[in-house]
Protein backbone atom coordinates (compact mmCIF):
# COMPACT_ATOMS: atom_id res chain seq x y z
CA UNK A 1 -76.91 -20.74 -4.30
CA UNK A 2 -76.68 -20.23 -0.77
CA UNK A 3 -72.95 -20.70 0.77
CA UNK A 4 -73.60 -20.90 4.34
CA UNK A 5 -73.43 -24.63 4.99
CA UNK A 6 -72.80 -25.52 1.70
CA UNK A 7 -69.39 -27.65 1.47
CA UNK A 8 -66.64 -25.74 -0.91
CA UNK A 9 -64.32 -27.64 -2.54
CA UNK A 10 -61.58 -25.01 -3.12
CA UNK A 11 -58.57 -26.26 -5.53
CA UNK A 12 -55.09 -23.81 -5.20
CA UNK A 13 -56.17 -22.71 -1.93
CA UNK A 14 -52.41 -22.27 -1.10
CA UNK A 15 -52.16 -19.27 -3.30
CA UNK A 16 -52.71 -16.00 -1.87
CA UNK A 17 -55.88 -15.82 -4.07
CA UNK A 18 -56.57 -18.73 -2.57
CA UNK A 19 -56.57 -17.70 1.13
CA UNK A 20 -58.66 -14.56 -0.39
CA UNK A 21 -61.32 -16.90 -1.48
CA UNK A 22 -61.02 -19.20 1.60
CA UNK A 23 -61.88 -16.71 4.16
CA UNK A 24 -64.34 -14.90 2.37
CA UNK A 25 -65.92 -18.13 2.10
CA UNK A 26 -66.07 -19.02 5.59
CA UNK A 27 -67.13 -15.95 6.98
CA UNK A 28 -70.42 -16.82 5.09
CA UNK A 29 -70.81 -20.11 6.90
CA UNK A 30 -69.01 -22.48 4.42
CA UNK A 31 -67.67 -25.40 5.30
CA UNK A 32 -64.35 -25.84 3.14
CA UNK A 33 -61.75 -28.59 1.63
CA UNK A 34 -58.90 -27.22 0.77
CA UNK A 35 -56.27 -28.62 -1.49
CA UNK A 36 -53.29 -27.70 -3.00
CA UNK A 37 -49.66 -29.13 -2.89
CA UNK A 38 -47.91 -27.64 0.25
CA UNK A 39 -49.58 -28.89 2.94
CA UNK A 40 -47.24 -26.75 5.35
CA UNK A 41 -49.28 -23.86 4.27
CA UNK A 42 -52.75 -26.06 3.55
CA UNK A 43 -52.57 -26.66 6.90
CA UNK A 44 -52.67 -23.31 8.92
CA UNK A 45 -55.53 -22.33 6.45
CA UNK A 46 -57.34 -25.03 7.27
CA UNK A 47 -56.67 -24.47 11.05
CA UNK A 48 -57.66 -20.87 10.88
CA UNK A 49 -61.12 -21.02 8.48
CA UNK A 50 -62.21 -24.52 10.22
CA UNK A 51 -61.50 -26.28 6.99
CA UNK A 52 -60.08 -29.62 6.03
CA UNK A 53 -56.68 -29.58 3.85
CA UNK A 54 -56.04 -31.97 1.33
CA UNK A 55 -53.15 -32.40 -0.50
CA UNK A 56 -53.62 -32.58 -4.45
CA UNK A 57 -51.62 -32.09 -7.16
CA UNK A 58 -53.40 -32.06 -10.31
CA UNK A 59 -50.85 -32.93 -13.01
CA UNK A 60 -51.43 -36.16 -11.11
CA UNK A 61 -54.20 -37.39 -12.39
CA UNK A 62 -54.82 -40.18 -9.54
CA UNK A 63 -54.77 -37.30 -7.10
CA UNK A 64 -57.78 -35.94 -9.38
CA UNK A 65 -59.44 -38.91 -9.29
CA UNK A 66 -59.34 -39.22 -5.52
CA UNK A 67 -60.64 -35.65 -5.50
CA UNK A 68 -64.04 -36.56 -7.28
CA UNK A 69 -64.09 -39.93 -4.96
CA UNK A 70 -63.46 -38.38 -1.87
CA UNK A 71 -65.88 -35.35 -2.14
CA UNK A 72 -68.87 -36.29 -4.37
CA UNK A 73 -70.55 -34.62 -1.89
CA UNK A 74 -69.12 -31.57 -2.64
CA UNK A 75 -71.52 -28.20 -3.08
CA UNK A 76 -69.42 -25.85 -4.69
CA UNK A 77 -66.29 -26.57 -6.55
CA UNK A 78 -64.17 -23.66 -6.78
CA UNK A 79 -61.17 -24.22 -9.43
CA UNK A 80 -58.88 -21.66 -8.79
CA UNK A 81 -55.41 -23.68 -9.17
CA UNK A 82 -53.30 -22.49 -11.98
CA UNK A 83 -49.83 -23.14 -13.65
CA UNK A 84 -48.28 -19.81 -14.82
CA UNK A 85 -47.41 -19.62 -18.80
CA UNK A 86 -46.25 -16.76 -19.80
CA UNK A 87 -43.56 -16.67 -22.37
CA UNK A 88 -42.65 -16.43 -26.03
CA UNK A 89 -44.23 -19.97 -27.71
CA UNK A 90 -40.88 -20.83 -28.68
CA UNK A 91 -39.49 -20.42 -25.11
CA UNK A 92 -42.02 -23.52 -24.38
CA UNK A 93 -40.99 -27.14 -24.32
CA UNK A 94 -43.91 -29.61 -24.89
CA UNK A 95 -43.49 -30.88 -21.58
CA UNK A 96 -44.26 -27.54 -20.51
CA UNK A 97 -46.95 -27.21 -22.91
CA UNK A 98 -48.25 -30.28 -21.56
CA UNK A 99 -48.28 -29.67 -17.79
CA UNK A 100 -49.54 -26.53 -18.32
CA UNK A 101 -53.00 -28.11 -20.27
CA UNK A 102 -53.21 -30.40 -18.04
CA UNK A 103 -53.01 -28.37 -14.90
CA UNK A 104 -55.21 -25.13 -16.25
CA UNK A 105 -57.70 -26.90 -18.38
CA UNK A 106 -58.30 -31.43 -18.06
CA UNK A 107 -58.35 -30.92 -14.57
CA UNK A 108 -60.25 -28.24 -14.41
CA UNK A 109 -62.89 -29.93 -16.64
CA UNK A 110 -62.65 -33.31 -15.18
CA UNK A 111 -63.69 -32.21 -11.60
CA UNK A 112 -66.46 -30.24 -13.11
CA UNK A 113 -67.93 -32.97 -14.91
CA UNK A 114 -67.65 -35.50 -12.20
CA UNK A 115 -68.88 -33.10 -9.32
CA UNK A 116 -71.35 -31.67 -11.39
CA UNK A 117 -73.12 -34.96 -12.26
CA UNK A 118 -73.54 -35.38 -8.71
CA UNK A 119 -74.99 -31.74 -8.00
CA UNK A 120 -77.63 -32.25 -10.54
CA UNK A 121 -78.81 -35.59 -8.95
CA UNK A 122 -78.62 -33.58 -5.69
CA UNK A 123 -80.59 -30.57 -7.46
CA UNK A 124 -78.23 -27.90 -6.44
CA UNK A 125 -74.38 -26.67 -6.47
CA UNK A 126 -72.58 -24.51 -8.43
CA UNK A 127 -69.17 -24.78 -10.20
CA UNK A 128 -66.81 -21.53 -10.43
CA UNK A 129 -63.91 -22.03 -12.94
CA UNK A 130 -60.83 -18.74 -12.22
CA UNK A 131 -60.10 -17.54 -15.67
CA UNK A 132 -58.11 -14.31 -16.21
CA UNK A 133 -58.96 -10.98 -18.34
CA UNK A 134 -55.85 -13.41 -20.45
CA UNK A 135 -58.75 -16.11 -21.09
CA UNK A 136 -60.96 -12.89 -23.16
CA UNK A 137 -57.82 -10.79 -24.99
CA UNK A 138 -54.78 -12.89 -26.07
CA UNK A 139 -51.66 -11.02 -25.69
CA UNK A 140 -47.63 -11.08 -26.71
CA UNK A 141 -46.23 -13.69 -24.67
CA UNK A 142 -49.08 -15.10 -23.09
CA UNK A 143 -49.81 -17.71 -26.08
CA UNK A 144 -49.88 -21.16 -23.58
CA UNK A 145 -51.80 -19.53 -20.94
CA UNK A 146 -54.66 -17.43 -22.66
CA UNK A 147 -55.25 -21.06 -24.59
CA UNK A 148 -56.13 -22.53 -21.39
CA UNK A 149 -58.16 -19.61 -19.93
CA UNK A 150 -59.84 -18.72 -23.15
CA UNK A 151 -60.88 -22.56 -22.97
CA UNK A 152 -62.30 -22.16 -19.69
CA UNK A 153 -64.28 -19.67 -20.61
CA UNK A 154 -66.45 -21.24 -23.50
CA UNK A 155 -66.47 -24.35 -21.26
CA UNK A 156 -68.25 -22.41 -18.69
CA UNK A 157 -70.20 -20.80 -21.07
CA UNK A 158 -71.32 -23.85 -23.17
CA UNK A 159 -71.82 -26.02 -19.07
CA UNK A 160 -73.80 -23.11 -17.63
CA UNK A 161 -76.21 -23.94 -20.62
CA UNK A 162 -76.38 -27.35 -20.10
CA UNK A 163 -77.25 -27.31 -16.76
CA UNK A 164 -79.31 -24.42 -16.42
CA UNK A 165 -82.75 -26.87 -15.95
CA UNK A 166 -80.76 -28.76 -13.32
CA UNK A 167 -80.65 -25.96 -10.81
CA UNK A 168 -76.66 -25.72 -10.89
CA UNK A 169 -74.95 -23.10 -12.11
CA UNK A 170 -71.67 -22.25 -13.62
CA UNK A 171 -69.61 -19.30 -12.94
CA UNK A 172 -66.76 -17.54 -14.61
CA UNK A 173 -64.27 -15.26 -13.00
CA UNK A 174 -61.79 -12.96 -15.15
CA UNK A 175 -59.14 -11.47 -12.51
CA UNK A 176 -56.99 -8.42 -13.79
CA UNK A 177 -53.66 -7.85 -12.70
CA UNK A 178 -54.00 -8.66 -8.88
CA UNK A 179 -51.66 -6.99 -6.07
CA UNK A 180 -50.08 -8.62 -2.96
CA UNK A 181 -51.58 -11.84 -4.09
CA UNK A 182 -51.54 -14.54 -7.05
CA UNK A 183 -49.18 -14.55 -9.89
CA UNK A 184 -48.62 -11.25 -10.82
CA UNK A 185 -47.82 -10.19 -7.37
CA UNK A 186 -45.42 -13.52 -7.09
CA UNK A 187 -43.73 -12.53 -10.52
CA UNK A 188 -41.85 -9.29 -9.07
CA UNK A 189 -42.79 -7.31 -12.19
CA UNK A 190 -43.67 -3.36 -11.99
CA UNK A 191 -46.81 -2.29 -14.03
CA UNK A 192 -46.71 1.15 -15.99
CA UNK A 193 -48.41 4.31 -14.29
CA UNK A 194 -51.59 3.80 -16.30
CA UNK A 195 -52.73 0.12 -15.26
CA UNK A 196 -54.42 -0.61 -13.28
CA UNK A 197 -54.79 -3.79 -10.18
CA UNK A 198 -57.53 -5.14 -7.92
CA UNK A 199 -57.23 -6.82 -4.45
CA UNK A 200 -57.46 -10.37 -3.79
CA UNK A 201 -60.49 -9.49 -1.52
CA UNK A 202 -62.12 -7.80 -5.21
CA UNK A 203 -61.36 -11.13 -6.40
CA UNK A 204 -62.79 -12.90 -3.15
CA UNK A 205 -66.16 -10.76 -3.46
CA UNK A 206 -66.82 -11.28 -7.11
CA UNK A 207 -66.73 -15.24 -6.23
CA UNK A 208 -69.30 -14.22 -3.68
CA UNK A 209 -71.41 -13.06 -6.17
CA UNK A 210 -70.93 -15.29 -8.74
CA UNK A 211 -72.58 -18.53 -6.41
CA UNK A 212 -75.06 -16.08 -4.58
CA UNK A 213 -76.35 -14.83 -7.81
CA UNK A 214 -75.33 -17.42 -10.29
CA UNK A 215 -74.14 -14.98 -12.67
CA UNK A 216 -72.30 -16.21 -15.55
CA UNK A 217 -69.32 -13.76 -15.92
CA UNK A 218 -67.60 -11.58 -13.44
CA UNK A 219 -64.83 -9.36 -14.68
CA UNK A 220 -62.33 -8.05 -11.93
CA UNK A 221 -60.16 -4.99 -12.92
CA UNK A 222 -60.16 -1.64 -13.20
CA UNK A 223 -62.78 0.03 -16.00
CA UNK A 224 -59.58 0.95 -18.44
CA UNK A 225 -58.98 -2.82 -18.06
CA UNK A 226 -62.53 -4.11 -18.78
CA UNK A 227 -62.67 -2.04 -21.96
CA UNK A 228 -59.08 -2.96 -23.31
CA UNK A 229 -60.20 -6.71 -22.85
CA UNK A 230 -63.73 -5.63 -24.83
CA UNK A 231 -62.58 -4.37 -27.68
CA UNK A 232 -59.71 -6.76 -27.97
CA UNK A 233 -62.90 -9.28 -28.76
CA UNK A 234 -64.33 -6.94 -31.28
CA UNK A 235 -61.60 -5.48 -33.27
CA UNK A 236 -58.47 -7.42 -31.90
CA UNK A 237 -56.20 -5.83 -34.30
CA UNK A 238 -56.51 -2.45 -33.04
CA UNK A 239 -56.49 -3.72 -29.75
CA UNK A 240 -53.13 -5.40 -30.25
CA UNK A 241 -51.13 -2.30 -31.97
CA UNK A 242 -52.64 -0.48 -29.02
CA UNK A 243 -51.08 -2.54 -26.64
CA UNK A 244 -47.42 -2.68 -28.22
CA UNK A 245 -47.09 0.80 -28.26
CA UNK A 246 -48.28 0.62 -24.55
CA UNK A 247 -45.58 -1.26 -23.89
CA UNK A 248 -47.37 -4.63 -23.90
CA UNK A 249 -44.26 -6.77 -24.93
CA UNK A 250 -42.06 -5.28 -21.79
CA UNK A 251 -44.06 -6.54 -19.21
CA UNK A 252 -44.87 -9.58 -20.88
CA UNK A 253 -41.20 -10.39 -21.45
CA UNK A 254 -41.10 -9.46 -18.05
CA UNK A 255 -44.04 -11.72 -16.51
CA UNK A 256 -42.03 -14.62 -18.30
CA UNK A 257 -38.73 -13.97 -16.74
CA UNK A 258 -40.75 -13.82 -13.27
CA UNK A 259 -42.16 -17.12 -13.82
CA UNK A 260 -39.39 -19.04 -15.77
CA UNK A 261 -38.88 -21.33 -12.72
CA UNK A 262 -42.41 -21.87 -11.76
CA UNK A 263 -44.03 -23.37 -15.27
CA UNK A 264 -42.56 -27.13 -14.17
């Protein structure tokens, strides 16, 4: 798929990821809406990359709606908004629960299905759903959000097959632990010695390549990383003891205290 004057609809583009994926974009000749819910900082993105901001918040499901009305005409669809979850299941209220589903995942699959539908009568596009390595090895405390990012990931999966004659293709992007942008970088928490983090401009460059080349899956982290989230697929047992004696449940318990306040 070729990005340079392709339109790119680009949802939590007022994340730092977001402003990663923004300007990468537009130095390839993309022509970008940008939503998200703080149009204060929408709105010097949109300034500085040319784009158009658009305010959105999708737990509102009208403001969904008048997404897929609004840009039907949209190229690329780039869902990168996200509702941190980490926590202890118990330390979840349905509401939470809820919000969290409806944010991470129905959105997610109801602006790919709509803007898809009108890609394939167009005969081109692509759709790139933001996972996390948390959507391919389920951890201690991350219950609520690996559900919704392990979801995206067979969605992609299963879409990418059925619109492979259609000449639009679906992307998946599994971000590590990210520094100076995105929600471990807004959570405060300090990593051990041994793990490792990408940039948001990794995470930027692997969307890149995702539309350019239409590949299906694009892991982001360091090789330690990759492997961990591997062989938590094949033998997720061992993978799991391996990771408590790590120290997995620390920063988890951590990552949750970092984003009490932000799951509403």
């Amino acid at each position: 798929m070729q990005i340079s004057g392709s339109k790119v609809l680009l949802t939590g583009a007022t994340g730092g990821l977001g402003h990663a994926i923004a300007r990468e974009l537009r130095g390839r000749g993309a022509d970008l809406v940008l939503t998200g819910r703080r149009v204060d900082v929408l709105e010097p993105l949109a300034a500085e990359t040319a784009g158009v901001a658009v305010q959105a918040d999708l737990a509102v499901r009208g403001d969904v709606e008048r997404l897929i009305s609004d840009h039907a005409d949209t190229d690329i669809l780039i869902a990168n908004a996200a509702l941190p979850a980490s926590g202890h299941i118990h330390s979840f209220d349905t509401q939470e629960i809820d919000l969290a589903l409806e944010v991470n995942l129905r959105a997610v699959m109801i602006l790919a299905h709509a803007l898809s539908a009108q890609m394939v009568r167009r005969g081109r596009g692509q759709v790139v759903l933001i996972s996390s390595l948390a959507g391919m090895s389920g951890q201690t405390g991350s219950s609520v959000y690996s559900a919704t990012k392990f979801a995206l990931r067979g969605f992609a999966q299963s879409m990418r097959g059925d619109l492979r004659d259609a000449n639009v293709g679906v992307s998946c992007i599994f971000p590590g632990f990210v520094r100076d942008a995105g929600m471990y970088a807004d959570s405060g928490v300090k990593l051990p010695a041994w793990v490792g983090t990408s940039t948001p401009q990794q995470v930027s460059a692997a969307v890149t390549r995702a539309i350019t080349r239409n590949r299906g899956e694009v892991v982001v982290a360091p090789l330690p990383m990759r492997v961990s989230a591997i062989l938590a697929g094949i033998v997720p047992e061992l993978a799991a003891a391996v990771a408590r004696r790590a120290g997995g449940g620390a920063v988890s318990g951590s990552f949750a205290e970092g984003q009490r306040d932000k799951r509403r």
